[in-house]
Protein backbone atom coordinates (compact mmCIF):
# COMPACT_ATOMS: atom_id res chain seq x y z
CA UNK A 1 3.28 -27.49 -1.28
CA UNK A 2 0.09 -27.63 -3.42
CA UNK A 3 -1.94 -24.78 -3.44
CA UNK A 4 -5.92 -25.60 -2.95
CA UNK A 5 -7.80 -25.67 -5.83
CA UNK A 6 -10.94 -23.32 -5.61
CA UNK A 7 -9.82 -21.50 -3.05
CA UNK A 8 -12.22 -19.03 -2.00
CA UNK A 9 -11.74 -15.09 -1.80
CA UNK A 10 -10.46 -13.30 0.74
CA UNK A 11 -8.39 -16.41 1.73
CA UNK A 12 -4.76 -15.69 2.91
CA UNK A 13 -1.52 -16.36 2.25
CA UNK A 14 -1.05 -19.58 4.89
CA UNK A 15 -4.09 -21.35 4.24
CA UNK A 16 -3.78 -21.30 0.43
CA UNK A 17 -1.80 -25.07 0.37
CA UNK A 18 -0.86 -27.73 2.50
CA UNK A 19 1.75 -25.77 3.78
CA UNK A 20 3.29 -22.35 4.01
CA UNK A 21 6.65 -20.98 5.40
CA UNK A 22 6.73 -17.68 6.62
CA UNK A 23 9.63 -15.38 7.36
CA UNK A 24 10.01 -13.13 10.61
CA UNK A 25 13.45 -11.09 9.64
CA UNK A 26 13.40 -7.82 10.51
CA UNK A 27 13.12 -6.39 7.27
CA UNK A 28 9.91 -7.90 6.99
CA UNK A 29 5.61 -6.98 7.10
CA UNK A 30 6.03 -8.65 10.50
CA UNK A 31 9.12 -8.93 11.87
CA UNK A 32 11.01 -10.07 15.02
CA UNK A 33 13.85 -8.40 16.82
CA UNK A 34 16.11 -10.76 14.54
CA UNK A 35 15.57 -14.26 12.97
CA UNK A 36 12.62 -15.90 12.81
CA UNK A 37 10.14 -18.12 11.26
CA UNK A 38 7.28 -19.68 11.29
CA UNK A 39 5.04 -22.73 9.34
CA UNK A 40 1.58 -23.11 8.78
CA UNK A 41 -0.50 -26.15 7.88
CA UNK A 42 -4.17 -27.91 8.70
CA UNK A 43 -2.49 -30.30 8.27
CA UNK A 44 -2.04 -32.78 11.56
CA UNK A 45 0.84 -34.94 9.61
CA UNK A 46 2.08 -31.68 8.37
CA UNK A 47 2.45 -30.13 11.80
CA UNK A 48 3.73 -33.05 13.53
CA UNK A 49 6.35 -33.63 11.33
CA UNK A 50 7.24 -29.64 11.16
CA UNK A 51 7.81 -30.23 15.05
CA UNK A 52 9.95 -32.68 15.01
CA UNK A 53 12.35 -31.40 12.04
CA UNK A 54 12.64 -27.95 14.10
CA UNK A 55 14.33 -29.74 17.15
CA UNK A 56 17.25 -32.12 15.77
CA UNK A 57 14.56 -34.65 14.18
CA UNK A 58 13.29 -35.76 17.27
CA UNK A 59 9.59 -37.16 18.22
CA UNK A 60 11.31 -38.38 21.89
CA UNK A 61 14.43 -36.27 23.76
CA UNK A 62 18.07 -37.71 22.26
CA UNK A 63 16.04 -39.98 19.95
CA UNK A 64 16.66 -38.92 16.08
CA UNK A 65 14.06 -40.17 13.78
CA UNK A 66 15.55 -37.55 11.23
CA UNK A 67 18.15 -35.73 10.40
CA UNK A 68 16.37 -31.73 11.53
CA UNK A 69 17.70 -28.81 12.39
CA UNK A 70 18.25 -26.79 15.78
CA UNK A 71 15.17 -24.08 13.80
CA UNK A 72 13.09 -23.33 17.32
CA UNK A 73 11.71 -19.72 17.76
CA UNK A 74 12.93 -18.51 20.53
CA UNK A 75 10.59 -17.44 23.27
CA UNK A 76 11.58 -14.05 23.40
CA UNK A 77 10.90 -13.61 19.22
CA UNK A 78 7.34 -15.14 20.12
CA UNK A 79 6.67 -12.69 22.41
CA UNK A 80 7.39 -9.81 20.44
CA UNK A 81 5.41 -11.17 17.39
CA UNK A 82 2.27 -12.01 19.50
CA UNK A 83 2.81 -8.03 20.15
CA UNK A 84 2.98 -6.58 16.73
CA UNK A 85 0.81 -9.45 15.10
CA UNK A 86 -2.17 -7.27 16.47
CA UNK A 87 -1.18 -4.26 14.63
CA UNK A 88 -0.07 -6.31 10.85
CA UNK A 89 -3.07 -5.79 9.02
CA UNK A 90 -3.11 -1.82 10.09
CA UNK A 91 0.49 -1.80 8.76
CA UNK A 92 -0.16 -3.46 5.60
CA UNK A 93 -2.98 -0.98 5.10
CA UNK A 94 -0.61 1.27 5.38
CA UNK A 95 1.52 0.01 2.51
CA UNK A 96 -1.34 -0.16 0.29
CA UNK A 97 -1.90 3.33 0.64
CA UNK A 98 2.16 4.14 -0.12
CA UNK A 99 1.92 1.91 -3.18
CA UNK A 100 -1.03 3.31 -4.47
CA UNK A 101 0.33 7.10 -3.89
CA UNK A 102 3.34 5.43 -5.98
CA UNK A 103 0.94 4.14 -9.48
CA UNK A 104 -0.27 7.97 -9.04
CA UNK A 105 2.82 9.84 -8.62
CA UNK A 106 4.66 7.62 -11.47
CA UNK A 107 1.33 8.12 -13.73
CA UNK A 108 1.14 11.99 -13.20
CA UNK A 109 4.96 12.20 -13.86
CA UNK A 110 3.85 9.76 -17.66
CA UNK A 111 6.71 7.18 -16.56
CA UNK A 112 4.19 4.48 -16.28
CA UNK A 113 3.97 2.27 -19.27
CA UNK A 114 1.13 -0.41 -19.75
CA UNK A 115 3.10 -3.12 -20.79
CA UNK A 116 4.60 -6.52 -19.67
CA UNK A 117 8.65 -5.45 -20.70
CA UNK A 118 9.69 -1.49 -20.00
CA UNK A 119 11.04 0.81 -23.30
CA UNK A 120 12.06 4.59 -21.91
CA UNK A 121 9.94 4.64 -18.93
CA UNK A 122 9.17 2.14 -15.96
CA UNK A 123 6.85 -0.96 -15.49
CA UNK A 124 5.22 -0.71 -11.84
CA UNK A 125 3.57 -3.54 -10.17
CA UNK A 126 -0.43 -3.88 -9.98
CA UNK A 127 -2.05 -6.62 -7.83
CA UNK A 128 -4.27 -9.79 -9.43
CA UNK A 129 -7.32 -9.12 -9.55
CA UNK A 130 -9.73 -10.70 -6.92
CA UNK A 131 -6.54 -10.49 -4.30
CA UNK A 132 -4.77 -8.03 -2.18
CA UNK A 133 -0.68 -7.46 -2.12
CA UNK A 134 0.83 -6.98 1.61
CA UNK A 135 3.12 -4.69 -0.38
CA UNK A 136 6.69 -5.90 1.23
CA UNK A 137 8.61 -4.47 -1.78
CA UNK A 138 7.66 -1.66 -4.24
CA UNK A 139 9.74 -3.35 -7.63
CA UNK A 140 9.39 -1.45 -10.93
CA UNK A 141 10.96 -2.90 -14.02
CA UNK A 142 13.25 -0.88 -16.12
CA UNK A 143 15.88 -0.90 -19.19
CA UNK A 144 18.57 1.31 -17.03
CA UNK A 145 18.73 -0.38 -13.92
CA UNK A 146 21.75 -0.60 -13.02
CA UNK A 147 22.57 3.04 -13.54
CA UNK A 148 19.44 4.52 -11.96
CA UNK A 149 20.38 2.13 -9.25
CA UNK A 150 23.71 4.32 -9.14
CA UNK A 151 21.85 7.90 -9.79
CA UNK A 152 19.54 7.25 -6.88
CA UNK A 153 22.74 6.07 -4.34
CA UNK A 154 24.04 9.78 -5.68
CA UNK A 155 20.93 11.63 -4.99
CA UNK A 156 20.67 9.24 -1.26
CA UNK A 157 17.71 8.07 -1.98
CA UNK A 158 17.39 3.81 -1.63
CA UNK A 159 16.83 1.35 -3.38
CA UNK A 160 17.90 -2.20 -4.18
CA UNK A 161 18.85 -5.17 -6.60
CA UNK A 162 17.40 -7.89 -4.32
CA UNK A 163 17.82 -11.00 -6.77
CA UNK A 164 20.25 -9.86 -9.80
CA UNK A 165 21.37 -13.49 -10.32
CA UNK A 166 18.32 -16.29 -10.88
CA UNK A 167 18.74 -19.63 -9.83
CA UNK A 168 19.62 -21.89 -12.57
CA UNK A 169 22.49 -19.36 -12.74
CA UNK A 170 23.60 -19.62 -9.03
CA UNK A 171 26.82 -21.52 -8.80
CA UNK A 172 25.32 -24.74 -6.30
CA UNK A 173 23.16 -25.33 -8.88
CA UNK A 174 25.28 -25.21 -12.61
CA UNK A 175 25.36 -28.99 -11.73
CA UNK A 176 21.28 -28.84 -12.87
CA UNK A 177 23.45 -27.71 -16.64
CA UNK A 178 21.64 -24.89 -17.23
CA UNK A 179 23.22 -22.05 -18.66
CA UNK A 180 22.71 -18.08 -19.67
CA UNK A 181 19.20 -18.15 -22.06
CA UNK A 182 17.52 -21.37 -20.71
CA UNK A 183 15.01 -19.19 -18.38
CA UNK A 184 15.07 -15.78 -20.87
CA UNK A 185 12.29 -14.25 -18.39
CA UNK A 186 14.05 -14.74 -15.12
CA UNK A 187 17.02 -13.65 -16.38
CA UNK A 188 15.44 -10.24 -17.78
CA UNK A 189 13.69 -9.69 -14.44
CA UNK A 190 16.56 -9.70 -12.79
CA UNK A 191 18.14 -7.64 -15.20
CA UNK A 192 15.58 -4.89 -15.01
CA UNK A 193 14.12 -4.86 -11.46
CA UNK A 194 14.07 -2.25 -8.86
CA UNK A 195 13.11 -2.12 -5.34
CA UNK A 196 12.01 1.55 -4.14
CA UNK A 197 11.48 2.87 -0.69
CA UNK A 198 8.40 1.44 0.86
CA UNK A 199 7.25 1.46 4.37
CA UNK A 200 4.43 2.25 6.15
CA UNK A 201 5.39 5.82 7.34
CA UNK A 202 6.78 6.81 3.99
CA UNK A 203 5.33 10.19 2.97
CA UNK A 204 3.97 11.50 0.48
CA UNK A 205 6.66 13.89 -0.08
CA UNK A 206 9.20 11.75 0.53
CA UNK A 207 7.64 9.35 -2.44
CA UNK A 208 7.20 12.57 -5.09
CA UNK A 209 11.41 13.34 -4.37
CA UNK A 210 12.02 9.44 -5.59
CA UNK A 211 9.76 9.91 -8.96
CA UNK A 212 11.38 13.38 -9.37
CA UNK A 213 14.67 11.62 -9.53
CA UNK A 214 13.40 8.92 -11.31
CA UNK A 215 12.15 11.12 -13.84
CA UNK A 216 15.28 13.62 -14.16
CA UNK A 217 16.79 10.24 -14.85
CA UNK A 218 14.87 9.00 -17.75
CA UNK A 219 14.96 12.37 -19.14
């Protein structure tokens, strides 16, 4: 959806557009005991309509104004969100503090390199300035991927490829005729980015043994 124009700081993520979609999967900042979702919107049309696409397209029982889907949270998933939504913003804390103990370690250990495309060492993510990162993934960019990817599995340490084909090069959509070089950025991110441990709990020590490696590798 649109995003608001002028929106103010300190504003989050679901009230930046019309609309927002959040996912509840376990792997994720907040997460349910197993699939989940939810929408957010101001807007009255919005919601109304988000209603009735979430249970078969229907306004009235057996009466399909759309074609929806069968997408209801269950009550069970509610009830364990309503728990843990109270401790989110603690958690994400959390991950601030891991991601900043990652610039440091990674700048300490002179792998960090100021610049947008990575040459021996690694390109680690900063946040915007004037906003905040909820930290769900700790991605670094770098020109060996594939094998570090394959030195850390060694070592048992993990990490992941989470996107290593873009879109336009996903086979339900070659019918769009795009083709290898018509999005040269996308397809260099996901030829050089790396997802690295990152949780709330992770330790300090536990963070120094994945630069370590990352640094015996580069070496």
């Amino acid at each position: 959806m649109a995003p608001t124009p002028g929106a103010p700081r300190g504003t989050k993520a679901g009230a930046l557009g019309d609309a927002a979609a959040f996912s509840f999967y376990p792997t994720k900042n907040l997460s349910a005991a197993g699939d989940a979702g939810m929408v957010t919107t101001s807007s009255p049309e919005l919601a109304e309509r988000a209603c009735m696409l979430r249970q078969h397209g229907m306004r009235r029982r057996y009466f399909h104004d759309e074609v929806g889907w069968n997408a209801r949270l269950d009550s069970i998933q509610a009830a364990i969100l309503q728990v843990k939504l109270k401790y989110i913003d603690g958690w994400n804390h959390a991950r601030r503090v891991v991601a900043k103990r990652y610039h440091s370690l990674f700048r300490a250990a002179g792998l960090a390199e100021c610049a947008i495309y990575p040459t021996h060492g690694v390109v680690i993510p900063h946040e915007v300035a004037g906003s905040r990162h909820a930290w769900h993934q700790y991605v670094i960019r770098t020109r060996r991927r594939d094998a570090l990817h394959e030195f850390l599995a060694v070592r048992r340490i993990g990490s992941a490829i989470f996107y290593p084909v873009p879109l336009h090069l996903q086979q339900p959509l070659q019918c769009l005729g795009y083709s290898q070089g018509s999005f040269p950025e996308a397809e260099r991110a996901a030829r050089e980015v790396l997802a690295l441990p990152m949780f709330p709990e992770l330790r300090e020590d536990e963070q120094q043994t994945v630069v370590n490696a990352i640094a015996e590798f580069l070496s």
